[in-house]
PDB file of N, CA and C in Angstrom:
ATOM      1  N   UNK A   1      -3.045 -14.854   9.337  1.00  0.00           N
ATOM      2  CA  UNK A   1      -3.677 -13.924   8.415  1.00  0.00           C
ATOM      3  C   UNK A   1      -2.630 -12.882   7.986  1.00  0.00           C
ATOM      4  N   UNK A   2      -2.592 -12.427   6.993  1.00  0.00           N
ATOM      5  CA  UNK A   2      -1.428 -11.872   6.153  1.00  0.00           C
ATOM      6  C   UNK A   2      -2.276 -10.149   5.908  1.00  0.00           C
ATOM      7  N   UNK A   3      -1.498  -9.258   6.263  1.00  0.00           N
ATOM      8  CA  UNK A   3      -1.962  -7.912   6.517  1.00  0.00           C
ATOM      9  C   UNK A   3      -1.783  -7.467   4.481  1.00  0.00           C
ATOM     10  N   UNK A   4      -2.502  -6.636   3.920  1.00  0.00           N
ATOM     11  CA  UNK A   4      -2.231  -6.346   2.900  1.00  0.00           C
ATOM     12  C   UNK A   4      -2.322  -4.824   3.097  1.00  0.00           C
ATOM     13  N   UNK A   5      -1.919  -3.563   2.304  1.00  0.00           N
ATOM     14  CA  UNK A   5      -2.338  -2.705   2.427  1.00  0.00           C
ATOM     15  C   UNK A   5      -2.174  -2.227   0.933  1.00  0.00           C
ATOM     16  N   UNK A   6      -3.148  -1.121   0.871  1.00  0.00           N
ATOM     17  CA  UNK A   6      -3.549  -0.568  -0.507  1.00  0.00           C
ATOM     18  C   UNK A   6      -3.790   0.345  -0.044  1.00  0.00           C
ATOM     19  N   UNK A   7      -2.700   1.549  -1.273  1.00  0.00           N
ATOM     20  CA  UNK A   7      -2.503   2.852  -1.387  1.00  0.00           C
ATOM     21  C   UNK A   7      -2.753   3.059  -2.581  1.00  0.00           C
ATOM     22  N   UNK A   8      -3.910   3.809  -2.769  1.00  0.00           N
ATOM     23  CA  UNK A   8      -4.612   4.208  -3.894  1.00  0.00           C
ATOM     24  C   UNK A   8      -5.546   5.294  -3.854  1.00  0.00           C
ATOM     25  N   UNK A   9      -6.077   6.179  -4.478  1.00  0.00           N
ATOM     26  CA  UNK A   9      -6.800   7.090  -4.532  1.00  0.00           C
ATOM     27  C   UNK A   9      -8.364   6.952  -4.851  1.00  0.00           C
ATOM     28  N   UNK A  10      -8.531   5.582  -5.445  1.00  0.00           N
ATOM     29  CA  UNK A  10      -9.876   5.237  -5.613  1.00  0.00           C
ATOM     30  C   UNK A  10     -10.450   4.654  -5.018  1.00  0.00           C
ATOM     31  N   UNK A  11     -11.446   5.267  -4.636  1.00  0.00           N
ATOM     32  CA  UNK A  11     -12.372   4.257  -3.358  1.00  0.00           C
ATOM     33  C   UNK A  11     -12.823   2.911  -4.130  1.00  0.00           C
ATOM     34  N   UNK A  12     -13.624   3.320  -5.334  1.00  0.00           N
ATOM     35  CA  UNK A  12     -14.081   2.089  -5.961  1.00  0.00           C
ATOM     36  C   UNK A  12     -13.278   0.640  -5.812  1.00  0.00           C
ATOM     37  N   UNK A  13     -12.024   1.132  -6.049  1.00  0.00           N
ATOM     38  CA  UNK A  13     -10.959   0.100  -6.348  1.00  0.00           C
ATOM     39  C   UNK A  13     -10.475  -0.684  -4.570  1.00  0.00           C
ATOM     40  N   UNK A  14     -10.639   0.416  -4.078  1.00  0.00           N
ATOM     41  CA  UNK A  14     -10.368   0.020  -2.261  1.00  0.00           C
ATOM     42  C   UNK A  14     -11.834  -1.067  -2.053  1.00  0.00           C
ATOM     43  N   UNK A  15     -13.095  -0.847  -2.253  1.00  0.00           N
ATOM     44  CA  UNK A  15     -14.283  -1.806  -1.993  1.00  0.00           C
ATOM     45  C   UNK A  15     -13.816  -2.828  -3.126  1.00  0.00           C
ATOM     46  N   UNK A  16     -13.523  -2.853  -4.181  1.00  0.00           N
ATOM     47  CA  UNK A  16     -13.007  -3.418  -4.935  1.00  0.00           C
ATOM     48  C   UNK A  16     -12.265  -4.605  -4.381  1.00  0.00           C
ATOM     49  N   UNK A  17     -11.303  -4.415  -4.250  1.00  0.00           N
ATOM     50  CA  UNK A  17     -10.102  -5.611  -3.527  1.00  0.00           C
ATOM     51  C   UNK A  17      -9.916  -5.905  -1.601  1.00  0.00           C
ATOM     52  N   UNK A  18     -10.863  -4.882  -1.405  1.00  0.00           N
ATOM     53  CA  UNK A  18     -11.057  -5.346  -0.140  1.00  0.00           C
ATOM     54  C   UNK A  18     -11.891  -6.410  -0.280  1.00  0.00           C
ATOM     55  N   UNK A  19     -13.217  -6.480  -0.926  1.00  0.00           N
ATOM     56  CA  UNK A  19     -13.845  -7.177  -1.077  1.00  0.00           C
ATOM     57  C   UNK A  19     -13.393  -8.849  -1.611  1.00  0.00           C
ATOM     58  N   UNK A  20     -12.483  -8.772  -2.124  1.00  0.00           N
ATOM     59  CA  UNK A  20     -11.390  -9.904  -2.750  1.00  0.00           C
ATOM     60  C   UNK A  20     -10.746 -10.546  -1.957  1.00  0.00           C
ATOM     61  N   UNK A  21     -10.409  -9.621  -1.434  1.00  0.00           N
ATOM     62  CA  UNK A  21      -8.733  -9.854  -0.744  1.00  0.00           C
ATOM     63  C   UNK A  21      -9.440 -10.064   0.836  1.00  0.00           C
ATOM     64  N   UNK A  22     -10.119  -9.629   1.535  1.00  0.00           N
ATOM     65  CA  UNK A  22     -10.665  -9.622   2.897  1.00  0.00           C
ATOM     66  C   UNK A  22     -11.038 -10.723   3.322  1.00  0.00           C
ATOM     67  N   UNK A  23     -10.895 -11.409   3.287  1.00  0.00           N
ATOM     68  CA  UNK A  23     -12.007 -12.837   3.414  1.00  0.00           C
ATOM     69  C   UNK A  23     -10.423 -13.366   3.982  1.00  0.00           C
ATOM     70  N   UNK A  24      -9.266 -13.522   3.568  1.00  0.00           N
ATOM     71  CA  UNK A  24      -8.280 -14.567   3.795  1.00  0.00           C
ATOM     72  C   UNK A  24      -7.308 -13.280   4.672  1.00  0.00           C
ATOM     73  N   UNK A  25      -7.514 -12.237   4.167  1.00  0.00           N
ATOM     74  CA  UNK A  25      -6.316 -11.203   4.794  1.00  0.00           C
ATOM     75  C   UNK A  25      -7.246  -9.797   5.313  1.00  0.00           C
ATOM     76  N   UNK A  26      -6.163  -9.398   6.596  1.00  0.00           N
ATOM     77  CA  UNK A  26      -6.664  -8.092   7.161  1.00  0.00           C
ATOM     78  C   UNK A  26      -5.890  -6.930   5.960  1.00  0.00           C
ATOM     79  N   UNK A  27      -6.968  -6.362   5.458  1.00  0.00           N
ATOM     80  CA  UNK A  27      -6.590  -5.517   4.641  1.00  0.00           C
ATOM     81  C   UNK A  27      -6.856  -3.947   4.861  1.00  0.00           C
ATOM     82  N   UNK A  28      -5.414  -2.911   5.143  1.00  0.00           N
ATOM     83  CA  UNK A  28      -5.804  -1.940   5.383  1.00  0.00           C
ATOM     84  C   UNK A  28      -5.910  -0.638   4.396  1.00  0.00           C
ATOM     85  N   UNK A  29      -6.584  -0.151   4.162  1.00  0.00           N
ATOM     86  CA  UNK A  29      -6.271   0.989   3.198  1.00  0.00           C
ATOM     87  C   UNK A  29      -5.811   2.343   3.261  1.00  0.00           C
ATOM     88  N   UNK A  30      -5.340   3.161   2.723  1.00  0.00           N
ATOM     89  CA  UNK A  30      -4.346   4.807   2.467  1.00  0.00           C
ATOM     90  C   UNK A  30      -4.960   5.126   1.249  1.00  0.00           C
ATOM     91  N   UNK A  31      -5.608   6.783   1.333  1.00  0.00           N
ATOM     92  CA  UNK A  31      -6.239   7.365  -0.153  1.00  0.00           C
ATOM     93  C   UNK A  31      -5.053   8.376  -0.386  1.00  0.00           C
ATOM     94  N   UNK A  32      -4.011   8.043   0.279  1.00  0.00           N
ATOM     95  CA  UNK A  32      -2.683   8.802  -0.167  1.00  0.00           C
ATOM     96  C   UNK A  32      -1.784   8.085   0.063  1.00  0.00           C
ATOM     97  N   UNK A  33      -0.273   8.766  -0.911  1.00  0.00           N
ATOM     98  CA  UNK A  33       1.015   8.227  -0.267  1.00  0.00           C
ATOM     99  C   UNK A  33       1.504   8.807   1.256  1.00  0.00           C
ATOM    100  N   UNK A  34       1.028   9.659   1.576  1.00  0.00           N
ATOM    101  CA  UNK A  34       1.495  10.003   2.650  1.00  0.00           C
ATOM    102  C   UNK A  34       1.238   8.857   4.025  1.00  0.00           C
ATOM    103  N   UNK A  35      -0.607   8.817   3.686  1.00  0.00           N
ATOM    104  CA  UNK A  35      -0.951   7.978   4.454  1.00  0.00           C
ATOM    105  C   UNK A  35      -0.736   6.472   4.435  1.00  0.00           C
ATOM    106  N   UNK A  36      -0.301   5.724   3.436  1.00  0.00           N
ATOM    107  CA  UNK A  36      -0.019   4.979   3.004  1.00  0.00           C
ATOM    108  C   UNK A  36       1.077   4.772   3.565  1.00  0.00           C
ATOM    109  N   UNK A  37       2.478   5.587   3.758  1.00  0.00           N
ATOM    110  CA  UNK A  37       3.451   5.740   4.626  1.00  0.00           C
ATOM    111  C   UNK A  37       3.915   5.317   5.664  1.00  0.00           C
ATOM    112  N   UNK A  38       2.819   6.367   6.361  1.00  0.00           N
ATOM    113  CA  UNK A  38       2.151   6.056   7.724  1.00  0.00           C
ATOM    114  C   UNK A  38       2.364   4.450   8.019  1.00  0.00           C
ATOM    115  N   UNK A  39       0.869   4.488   7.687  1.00  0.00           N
ATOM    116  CA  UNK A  39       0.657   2.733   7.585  1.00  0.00           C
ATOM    117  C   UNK A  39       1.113   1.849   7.757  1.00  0.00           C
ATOM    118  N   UNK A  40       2.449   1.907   6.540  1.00  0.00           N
ATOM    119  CA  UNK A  40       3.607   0.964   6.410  1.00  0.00           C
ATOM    120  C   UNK A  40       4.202   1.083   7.415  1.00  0.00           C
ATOM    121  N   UNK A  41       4.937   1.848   7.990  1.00  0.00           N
ATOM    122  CA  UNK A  41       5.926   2.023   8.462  1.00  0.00           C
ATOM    123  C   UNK A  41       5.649   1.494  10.332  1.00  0.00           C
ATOM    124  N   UNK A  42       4.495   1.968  10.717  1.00  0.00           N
ATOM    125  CA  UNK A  42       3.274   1.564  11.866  1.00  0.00           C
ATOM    126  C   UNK A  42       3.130   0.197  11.966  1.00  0.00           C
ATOM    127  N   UNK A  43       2.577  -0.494  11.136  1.00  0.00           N
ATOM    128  CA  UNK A  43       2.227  -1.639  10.927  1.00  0.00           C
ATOM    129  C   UNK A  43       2.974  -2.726  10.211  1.00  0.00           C
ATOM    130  N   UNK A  44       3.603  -2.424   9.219  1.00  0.00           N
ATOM    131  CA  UNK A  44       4.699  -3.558   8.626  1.00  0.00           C
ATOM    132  C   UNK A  44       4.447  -3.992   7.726  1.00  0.00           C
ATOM    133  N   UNK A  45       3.109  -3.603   6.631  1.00  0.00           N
ATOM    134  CA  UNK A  45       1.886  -5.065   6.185  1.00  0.00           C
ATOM    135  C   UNK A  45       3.270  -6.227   5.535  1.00  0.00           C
ATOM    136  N   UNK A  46       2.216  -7.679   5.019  1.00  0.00           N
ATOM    137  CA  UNK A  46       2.993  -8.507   4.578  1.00  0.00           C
ATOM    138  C   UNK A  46       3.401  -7.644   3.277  1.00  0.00           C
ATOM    139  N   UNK A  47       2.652  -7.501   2.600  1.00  0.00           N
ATOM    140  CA  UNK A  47       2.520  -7.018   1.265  1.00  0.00           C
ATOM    141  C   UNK A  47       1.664  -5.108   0.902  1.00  0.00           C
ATOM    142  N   UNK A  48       2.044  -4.853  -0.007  1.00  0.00           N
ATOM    143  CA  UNK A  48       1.558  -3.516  -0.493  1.00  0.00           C
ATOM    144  C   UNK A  48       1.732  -3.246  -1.800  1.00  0.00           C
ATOM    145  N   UNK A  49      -0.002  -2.567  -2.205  1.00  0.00           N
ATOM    146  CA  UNK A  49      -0.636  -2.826  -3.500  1.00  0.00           C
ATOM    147  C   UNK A  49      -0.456  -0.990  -3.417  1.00  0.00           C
ATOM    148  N   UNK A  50       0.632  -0.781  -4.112  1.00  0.00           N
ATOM    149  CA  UNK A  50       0.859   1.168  -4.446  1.00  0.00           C
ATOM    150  C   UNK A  50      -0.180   1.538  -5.772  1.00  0.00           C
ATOM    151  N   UNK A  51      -0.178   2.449  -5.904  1.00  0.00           N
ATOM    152  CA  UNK A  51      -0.992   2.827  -7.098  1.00  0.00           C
ATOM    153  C   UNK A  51       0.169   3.878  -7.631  1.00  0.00           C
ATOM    154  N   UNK A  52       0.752   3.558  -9.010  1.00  0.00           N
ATOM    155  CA  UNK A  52       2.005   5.099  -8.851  1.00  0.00           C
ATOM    156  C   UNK A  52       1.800   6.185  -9.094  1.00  0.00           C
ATOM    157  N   UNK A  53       0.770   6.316  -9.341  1.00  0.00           N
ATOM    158  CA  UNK A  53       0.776   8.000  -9.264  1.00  0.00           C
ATOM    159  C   UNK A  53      -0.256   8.283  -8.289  1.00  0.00           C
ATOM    160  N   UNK A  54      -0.445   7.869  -6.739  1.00  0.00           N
ATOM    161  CA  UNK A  54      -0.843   7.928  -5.531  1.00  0.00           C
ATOM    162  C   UNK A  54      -0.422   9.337  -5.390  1.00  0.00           C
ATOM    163  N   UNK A  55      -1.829  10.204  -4.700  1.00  0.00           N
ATOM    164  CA  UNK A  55      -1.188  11.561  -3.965  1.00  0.00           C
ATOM    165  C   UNK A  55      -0.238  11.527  -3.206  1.00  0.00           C
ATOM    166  N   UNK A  56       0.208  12.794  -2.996  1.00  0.00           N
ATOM    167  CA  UNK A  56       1.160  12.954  -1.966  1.00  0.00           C
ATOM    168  C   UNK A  56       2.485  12.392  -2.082  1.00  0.00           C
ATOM    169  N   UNK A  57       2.945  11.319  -2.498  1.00  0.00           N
ATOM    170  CA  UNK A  57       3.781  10.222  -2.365  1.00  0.00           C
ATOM    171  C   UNK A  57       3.780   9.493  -3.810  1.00  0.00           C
ATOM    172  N   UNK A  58       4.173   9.737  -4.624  1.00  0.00           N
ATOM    173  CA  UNK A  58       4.580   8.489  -5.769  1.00  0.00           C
ATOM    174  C   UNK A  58       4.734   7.611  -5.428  1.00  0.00           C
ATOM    175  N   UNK A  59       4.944   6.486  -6.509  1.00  0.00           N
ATOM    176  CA  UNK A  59       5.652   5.363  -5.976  1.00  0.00           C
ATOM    177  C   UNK A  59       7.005   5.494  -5.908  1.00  0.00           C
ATOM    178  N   UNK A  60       7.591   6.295  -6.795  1.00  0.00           N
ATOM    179  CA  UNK A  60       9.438   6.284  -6.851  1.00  0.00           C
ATOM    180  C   UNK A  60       9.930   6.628  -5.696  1.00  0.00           C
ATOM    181  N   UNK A  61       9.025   7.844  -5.024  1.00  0.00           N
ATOM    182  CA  UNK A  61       9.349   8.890  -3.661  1.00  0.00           C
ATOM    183  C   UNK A  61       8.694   7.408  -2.695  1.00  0.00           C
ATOM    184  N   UNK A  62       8.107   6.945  -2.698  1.00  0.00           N
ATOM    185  CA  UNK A  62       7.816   5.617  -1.586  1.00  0.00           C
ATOM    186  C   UNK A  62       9.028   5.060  -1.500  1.00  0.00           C
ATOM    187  N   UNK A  63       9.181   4.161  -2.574  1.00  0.00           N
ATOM    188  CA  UNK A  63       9.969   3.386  -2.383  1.00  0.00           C
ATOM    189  C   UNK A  63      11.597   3.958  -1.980  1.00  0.00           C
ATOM    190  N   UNK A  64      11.955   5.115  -2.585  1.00  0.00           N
ATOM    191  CA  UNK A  64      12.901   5.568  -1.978  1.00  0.00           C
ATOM    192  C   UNK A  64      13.284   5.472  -0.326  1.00  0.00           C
ATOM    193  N   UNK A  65      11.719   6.017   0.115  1.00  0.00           N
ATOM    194  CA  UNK A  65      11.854   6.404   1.742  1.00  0.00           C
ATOM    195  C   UNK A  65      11.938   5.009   1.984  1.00  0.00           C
ATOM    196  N   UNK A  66      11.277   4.205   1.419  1.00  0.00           N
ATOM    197  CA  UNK A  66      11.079   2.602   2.059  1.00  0.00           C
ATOM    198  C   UNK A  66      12.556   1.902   2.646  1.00  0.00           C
ATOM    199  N   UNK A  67      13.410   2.361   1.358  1.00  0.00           N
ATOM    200  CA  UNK A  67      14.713   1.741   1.706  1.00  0.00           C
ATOM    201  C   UNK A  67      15.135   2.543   2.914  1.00  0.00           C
ATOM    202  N   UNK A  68      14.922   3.642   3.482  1.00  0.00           N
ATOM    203  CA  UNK A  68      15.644   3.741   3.801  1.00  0.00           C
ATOM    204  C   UNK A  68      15.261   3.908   5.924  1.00  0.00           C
ATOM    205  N   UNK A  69      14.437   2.632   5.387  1.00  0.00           N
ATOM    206  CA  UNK A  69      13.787   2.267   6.724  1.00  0.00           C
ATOM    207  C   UNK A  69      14.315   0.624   6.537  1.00  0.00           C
ATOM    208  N   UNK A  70      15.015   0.061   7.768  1.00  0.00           N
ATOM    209  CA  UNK A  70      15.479  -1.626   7.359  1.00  0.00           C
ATOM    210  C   UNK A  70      14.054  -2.622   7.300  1.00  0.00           C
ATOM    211  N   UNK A  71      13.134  -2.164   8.349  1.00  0.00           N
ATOM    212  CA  UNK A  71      12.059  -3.279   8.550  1.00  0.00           C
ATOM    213  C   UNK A  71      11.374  -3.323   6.898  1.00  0.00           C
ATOM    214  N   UNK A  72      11.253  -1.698   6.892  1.00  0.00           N
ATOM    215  CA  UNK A  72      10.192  -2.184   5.329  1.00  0.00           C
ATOM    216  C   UNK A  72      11.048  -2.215   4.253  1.00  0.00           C
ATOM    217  N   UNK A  73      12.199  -2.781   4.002  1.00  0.00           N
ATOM    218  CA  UNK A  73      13.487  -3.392   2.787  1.00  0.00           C
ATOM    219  C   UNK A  73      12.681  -4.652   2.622  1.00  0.00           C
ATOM    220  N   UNK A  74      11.954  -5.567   3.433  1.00  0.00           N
ATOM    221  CA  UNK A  74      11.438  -6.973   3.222  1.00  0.00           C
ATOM    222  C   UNK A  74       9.880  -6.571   2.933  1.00  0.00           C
ATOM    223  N   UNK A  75       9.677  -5.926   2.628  1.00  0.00           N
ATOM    224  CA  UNK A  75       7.858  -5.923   2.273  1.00  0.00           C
ATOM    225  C   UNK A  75       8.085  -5.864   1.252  1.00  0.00           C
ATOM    226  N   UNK A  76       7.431  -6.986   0.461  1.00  0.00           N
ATOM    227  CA  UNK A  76       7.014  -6.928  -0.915  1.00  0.00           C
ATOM    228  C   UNK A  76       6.092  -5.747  -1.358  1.00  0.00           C
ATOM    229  N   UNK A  77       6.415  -4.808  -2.405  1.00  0.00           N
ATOM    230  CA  UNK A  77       5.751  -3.609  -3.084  1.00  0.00           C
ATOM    231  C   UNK A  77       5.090  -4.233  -4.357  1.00  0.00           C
ATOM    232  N   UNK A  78       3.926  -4.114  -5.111  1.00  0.00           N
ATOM    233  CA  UNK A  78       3.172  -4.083  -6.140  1.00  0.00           C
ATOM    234  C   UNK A  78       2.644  -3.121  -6.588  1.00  0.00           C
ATOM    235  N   UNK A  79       3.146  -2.605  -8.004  1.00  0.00           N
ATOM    236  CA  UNK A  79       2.553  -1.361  -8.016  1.00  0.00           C
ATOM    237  C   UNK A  79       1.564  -1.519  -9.045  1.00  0.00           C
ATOM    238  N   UNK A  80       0.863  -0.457  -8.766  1.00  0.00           N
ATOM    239  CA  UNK A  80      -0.863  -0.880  -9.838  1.00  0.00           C
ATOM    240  C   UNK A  80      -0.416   0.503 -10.664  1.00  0.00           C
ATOM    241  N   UNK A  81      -1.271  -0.262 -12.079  1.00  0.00           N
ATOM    242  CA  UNK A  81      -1.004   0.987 -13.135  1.00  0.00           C
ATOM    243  C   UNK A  81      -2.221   1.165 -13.910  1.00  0.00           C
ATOM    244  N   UNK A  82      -2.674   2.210 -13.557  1.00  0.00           N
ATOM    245  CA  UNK A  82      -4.839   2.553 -13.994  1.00  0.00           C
ATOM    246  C   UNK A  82      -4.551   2.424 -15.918  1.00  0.00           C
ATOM    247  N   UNK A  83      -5.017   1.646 -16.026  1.00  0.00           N
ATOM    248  CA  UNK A  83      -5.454   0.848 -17.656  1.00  0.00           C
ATOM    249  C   UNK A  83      -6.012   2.472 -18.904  1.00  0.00           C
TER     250      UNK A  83
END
């Protein structure tokens, strides 16, 4: 089972793709970048669904810190962009 995590500010969108995505993967969620951070860095997920303009934490300021951690250089990042 493949860990996903989603950092986003909208709950809707968190029942949203949990609801999707849950069934095949443990999916954890962050209503911030900070917490979102956290998360990553704790846990490892396979993958991570950013939202970029996430509190606390952008995506640019994520991914910055990301590099400069070696484990999370291999996590695939996706960033979501509200329509």
């Amino acid at each position: 089972m493949r860990t996903i995590l989603i950092a986003d500010k909208d709950p809707s969108l968190h029942r949203e793709l949990r609801n999707s995505l849950g069934e095949w993967n443990k999916v954890l969620l962050a209503s911030n970048g900070t917490d979102g951070f956290e998360i990553a860095t704790s846990v490892n997920p396979d993958l991570i669904l950013y939202e970029h303009r996430c509190p606390l934490i952008g995506l640019e300021e994520f991914l910055r810190a990301a590099e400069t951690i070696p484990k999370m250089r291999e996590i695939k990042v996706v960033a979501l962009f509200e329509s």
